[in-house]
C-alpha atoms as a PDB file:
ATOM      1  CA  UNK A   1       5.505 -16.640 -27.081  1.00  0.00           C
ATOM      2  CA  UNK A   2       5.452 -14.461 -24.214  1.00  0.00           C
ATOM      3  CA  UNK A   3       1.347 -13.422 -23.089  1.00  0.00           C
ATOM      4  CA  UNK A   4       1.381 -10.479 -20.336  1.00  0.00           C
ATOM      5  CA  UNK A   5      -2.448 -10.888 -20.623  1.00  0.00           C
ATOM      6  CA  UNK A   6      -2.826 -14.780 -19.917  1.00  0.00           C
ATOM      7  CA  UNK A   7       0.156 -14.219 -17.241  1.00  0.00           C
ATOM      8  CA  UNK A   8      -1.723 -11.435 -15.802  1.00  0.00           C
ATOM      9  CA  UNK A   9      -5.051 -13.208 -14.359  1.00  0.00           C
ATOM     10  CA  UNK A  10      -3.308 -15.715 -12.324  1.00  0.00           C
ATOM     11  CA  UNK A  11      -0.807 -12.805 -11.291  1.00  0.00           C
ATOM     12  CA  UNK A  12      -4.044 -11.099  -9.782  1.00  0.00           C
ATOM     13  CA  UNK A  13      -4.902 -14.284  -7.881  1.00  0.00           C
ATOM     14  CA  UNK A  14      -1.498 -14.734  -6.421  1.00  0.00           C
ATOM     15  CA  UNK A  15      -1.165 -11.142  -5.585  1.00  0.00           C
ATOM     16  CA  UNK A  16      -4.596 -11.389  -3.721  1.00  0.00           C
ATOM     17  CA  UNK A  17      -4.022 -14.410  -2.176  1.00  0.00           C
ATOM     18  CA  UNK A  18      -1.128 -12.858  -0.786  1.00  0.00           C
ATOM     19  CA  UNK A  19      -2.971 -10.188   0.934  1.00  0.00           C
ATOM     20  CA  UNK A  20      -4.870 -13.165   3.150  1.00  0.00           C
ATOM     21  CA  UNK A  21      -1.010 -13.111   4.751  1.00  0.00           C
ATOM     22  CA  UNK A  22      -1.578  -9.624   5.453  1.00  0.00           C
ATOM     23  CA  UNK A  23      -5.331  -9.768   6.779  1.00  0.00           C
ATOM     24  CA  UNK A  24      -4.483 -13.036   9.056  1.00  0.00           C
ATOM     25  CA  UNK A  25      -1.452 -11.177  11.107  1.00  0.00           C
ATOM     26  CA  UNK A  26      -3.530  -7.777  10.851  1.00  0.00           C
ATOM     27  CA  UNK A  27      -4.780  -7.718  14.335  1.00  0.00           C
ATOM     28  CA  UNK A  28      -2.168  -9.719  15.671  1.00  0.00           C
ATOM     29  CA  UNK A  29       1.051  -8.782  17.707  1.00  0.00           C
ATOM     30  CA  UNK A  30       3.745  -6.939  15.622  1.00  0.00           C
ATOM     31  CA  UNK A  31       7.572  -7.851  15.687  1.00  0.00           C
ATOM     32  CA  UNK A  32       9.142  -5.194  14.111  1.00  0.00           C
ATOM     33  CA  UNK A  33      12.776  -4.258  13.293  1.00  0.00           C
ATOM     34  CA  UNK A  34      14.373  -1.095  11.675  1.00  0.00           C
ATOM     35  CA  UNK A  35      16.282  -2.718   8.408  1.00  0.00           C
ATOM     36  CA  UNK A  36      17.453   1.574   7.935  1.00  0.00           C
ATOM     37  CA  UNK A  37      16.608   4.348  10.180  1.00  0.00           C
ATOM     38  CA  UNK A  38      13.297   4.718   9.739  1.00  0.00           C
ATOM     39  CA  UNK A  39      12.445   1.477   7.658  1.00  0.00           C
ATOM     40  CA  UNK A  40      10.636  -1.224   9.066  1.00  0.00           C
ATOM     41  CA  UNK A  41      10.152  -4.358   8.089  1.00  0.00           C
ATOM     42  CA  UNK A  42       7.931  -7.136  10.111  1.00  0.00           C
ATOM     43  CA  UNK A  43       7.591 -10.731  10.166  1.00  0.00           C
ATOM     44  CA  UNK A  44       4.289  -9.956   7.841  1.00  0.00           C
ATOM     45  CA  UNK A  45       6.929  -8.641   5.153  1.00  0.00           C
ATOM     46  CA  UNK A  46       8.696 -11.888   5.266  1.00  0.00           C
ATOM     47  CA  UNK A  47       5.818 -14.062   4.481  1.00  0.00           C
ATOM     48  CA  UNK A  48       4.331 -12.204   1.774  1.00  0.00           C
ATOM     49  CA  UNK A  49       7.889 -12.192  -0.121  1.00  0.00           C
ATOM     50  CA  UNK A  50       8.255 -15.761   0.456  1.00  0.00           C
ATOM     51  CA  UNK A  51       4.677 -16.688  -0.665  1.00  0.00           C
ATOM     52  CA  UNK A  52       5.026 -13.851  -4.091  1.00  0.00           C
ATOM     53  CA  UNK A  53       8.718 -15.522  -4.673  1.00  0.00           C
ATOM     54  CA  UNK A  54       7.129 -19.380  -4.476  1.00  0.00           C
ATOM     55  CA  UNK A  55       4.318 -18.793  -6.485  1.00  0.00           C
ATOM     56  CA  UNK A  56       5.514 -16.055  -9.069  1.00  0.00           C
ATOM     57  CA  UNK A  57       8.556 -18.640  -9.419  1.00  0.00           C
ATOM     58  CA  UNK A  58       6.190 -21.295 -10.896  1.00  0.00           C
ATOM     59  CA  UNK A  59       3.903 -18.533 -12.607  1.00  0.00           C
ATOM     60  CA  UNK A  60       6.791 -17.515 -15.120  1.00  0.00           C
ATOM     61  CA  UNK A  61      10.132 -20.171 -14.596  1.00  0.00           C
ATOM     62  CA  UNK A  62      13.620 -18.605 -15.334  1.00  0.00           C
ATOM     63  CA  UNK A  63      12.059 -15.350 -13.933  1.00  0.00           C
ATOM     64  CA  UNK A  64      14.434 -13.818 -11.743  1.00  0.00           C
ATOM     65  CA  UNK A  65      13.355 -11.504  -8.547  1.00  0.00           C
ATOM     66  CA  UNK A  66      13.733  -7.915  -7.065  1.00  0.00           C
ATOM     67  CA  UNK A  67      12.160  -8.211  -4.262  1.00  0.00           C
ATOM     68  CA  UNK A  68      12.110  -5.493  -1.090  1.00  0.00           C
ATOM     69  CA  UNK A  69      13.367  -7.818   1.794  1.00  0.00           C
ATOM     70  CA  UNK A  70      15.683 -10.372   0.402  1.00  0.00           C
ATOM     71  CA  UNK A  71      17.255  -8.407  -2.441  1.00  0.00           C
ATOM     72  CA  UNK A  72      20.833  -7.710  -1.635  1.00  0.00           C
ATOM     73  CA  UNK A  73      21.652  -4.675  -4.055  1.00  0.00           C
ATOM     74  CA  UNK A  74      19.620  -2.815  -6.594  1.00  0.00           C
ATOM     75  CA  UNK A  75      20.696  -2.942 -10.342  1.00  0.00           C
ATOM     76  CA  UNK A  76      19.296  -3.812 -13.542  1.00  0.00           C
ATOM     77  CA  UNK A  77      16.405  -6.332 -13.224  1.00  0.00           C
ATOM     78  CA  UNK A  78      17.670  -8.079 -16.699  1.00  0.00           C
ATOM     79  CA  UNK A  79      15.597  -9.086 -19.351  1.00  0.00           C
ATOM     80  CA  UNK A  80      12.955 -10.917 -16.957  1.00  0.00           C
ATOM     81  CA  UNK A  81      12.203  -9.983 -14.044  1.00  0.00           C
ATOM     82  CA  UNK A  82       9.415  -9.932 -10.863  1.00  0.00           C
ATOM     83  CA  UNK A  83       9.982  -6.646  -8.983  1.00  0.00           C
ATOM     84  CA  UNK A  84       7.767  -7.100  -5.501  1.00  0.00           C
ATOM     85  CA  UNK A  85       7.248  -4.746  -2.589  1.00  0.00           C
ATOM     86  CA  UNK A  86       5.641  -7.470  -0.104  1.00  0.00           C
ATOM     87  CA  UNK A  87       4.229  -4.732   2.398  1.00  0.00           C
ATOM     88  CA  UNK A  88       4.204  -1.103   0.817  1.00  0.00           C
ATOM     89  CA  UNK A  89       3.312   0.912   3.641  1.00  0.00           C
ATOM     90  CA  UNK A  90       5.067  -1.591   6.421  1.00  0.00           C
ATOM     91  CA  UNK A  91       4.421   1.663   8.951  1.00  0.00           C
ATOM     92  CA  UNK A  92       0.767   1.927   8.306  1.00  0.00           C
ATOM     93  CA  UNK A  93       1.119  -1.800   8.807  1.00  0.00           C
ATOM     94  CA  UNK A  94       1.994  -1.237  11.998  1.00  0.00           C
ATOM     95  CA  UNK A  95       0.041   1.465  13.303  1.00  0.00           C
ATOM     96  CA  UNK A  96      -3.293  -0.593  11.706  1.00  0.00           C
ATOM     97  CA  UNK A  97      -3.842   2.020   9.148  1.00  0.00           C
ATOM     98  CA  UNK A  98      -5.284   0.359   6.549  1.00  0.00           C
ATOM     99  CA  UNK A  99      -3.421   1.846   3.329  1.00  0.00           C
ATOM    100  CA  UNK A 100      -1.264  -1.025   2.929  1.00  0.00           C
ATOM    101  CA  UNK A 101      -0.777  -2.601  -0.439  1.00  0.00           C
ATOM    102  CA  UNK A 102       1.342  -5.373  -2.185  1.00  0.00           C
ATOM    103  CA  UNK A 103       2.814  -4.211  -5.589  1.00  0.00           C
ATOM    104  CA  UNK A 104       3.616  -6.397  -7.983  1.00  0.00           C
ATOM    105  CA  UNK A 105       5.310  -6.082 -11.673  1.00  0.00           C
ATOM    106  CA  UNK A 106       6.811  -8.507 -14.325  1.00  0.00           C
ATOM    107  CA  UNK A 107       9.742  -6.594 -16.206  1.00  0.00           C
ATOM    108  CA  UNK A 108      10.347  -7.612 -19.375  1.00  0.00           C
ATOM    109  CA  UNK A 109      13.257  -6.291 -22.004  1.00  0.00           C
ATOM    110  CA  UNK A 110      13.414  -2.757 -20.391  1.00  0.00           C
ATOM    111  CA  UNK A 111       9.850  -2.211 -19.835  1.00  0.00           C
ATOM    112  CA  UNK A 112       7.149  -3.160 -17.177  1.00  0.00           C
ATOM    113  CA  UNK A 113       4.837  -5.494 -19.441  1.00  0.00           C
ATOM    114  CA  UNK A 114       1.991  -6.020 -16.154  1.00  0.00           C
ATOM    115  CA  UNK A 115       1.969  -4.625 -12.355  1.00  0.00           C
ATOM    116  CA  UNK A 116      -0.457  -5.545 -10.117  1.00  0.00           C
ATOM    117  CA  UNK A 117      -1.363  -3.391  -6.890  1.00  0.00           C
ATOM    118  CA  UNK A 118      -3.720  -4.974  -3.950  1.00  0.00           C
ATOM    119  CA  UNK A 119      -4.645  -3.407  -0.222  1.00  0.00           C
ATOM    120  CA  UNK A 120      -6.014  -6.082   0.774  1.00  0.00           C
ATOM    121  CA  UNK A 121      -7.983  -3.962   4.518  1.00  0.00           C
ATOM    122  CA  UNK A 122      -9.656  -1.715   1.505  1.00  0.00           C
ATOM    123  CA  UNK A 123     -10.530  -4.836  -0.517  1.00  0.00           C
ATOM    124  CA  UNK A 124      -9.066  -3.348  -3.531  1.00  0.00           C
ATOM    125  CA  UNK A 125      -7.071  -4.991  -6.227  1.00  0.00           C
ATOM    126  CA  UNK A 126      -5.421  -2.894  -9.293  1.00  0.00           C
ATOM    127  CA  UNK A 127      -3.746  -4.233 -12.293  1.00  0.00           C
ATOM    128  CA  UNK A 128      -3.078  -3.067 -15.487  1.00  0.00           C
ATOM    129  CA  UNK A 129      -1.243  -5.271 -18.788  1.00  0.00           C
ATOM    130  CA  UNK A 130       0.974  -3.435 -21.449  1.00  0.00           C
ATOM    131  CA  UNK A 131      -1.524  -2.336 -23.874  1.00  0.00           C
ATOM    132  CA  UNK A 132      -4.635  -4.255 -22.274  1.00  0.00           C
ATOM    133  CA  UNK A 133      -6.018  -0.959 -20.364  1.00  0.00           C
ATOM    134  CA  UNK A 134      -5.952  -0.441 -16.429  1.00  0.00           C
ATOM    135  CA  UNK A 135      -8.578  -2.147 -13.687  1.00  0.00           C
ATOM    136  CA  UNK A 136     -10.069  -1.713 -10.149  1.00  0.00           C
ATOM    137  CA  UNK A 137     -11.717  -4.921  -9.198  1.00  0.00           C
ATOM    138  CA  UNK A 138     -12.521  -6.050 -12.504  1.00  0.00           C
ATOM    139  CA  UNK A 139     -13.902  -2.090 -13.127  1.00  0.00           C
ATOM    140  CA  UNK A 140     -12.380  -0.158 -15.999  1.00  0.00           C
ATOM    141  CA  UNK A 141     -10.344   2.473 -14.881  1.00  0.00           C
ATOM    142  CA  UNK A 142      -8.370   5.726 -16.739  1.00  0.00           C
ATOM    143  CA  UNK A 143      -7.208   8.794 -16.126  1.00  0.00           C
ATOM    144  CA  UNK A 144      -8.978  11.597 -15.898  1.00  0.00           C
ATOM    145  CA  UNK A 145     -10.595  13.803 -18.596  1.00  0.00           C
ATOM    146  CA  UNK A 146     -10.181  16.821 -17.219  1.00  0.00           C
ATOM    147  CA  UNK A 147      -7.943  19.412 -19.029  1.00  0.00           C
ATOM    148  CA  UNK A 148      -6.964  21.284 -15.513  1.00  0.00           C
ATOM    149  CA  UNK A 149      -7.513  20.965 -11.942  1.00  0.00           C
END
């Protein structure tokens, strides 16, 4: 039987072992090249997806991937599916501003059952299970109570 929630912790410790990648090439030269116009993607991209893909693989087997840099077409993810952005923000990347994340989510039968979000220069990890509530470094969090802005 299929358990977002026992899937989920070692999800968190993959994604946030992942963002060590980041932190290591953070103050390091940048080889960038435009994969569109104005997207970028850098060697930093590369080895995130390939570290996500090889442990994410073994986390959940018969998973398949949609994954930002290798991915050669959108469509429907199918019934089981990681969906990764390796380096969301891949400009602020470059330009050292620290809002960079790695997202993370495991579709499942038409429906995201866990995502996982980390920026790794704020030291802040966010992840959230179908039906198991929402979390900022192991904190509670929800939306807000207010009825208008």
């Amino acid at each position: 039987m299929f358990q977002a929630a026992s899937i989920l912790c070692e999800c968190v410790d993959i994604v946030r072992r992942s963002g060590e990648i980041i932190r290591a090439h953070w103050s390091g030269p940048r080889h960038v090249r435009h994969k569109g116009s104005i997207d970028l993607v850098t060697e930093t991209d590369l080895a995130v997806e390939a570290f996500l893909k090889e442990k994410l693989a073994a986390l959940v087997p018969g998973a398949s991937f949609m994954a930002e840099e290798s991915s050669a077409a959108e469509g429907d993810p199918g019934a089981l599916c990681w969906i990764i952005d390796p380096v969301d923000g891949t400009t602020n990347f470059v330009h050292r501003i620290p809002q960079v994340g790695t997202s993370v989510a495991l579709w499942r039968e038409g429906q995201a059952a866990l995502g996982v979000v980390n920026v790794p220069m704020l030291d802040e990890c966010f992840w959230a299970a179908r039906g198991q509530g929402a979390f900022c470094n192991n904190q509670p969090i929800a939306v807000s109570g207010a009825d208008t802005l």
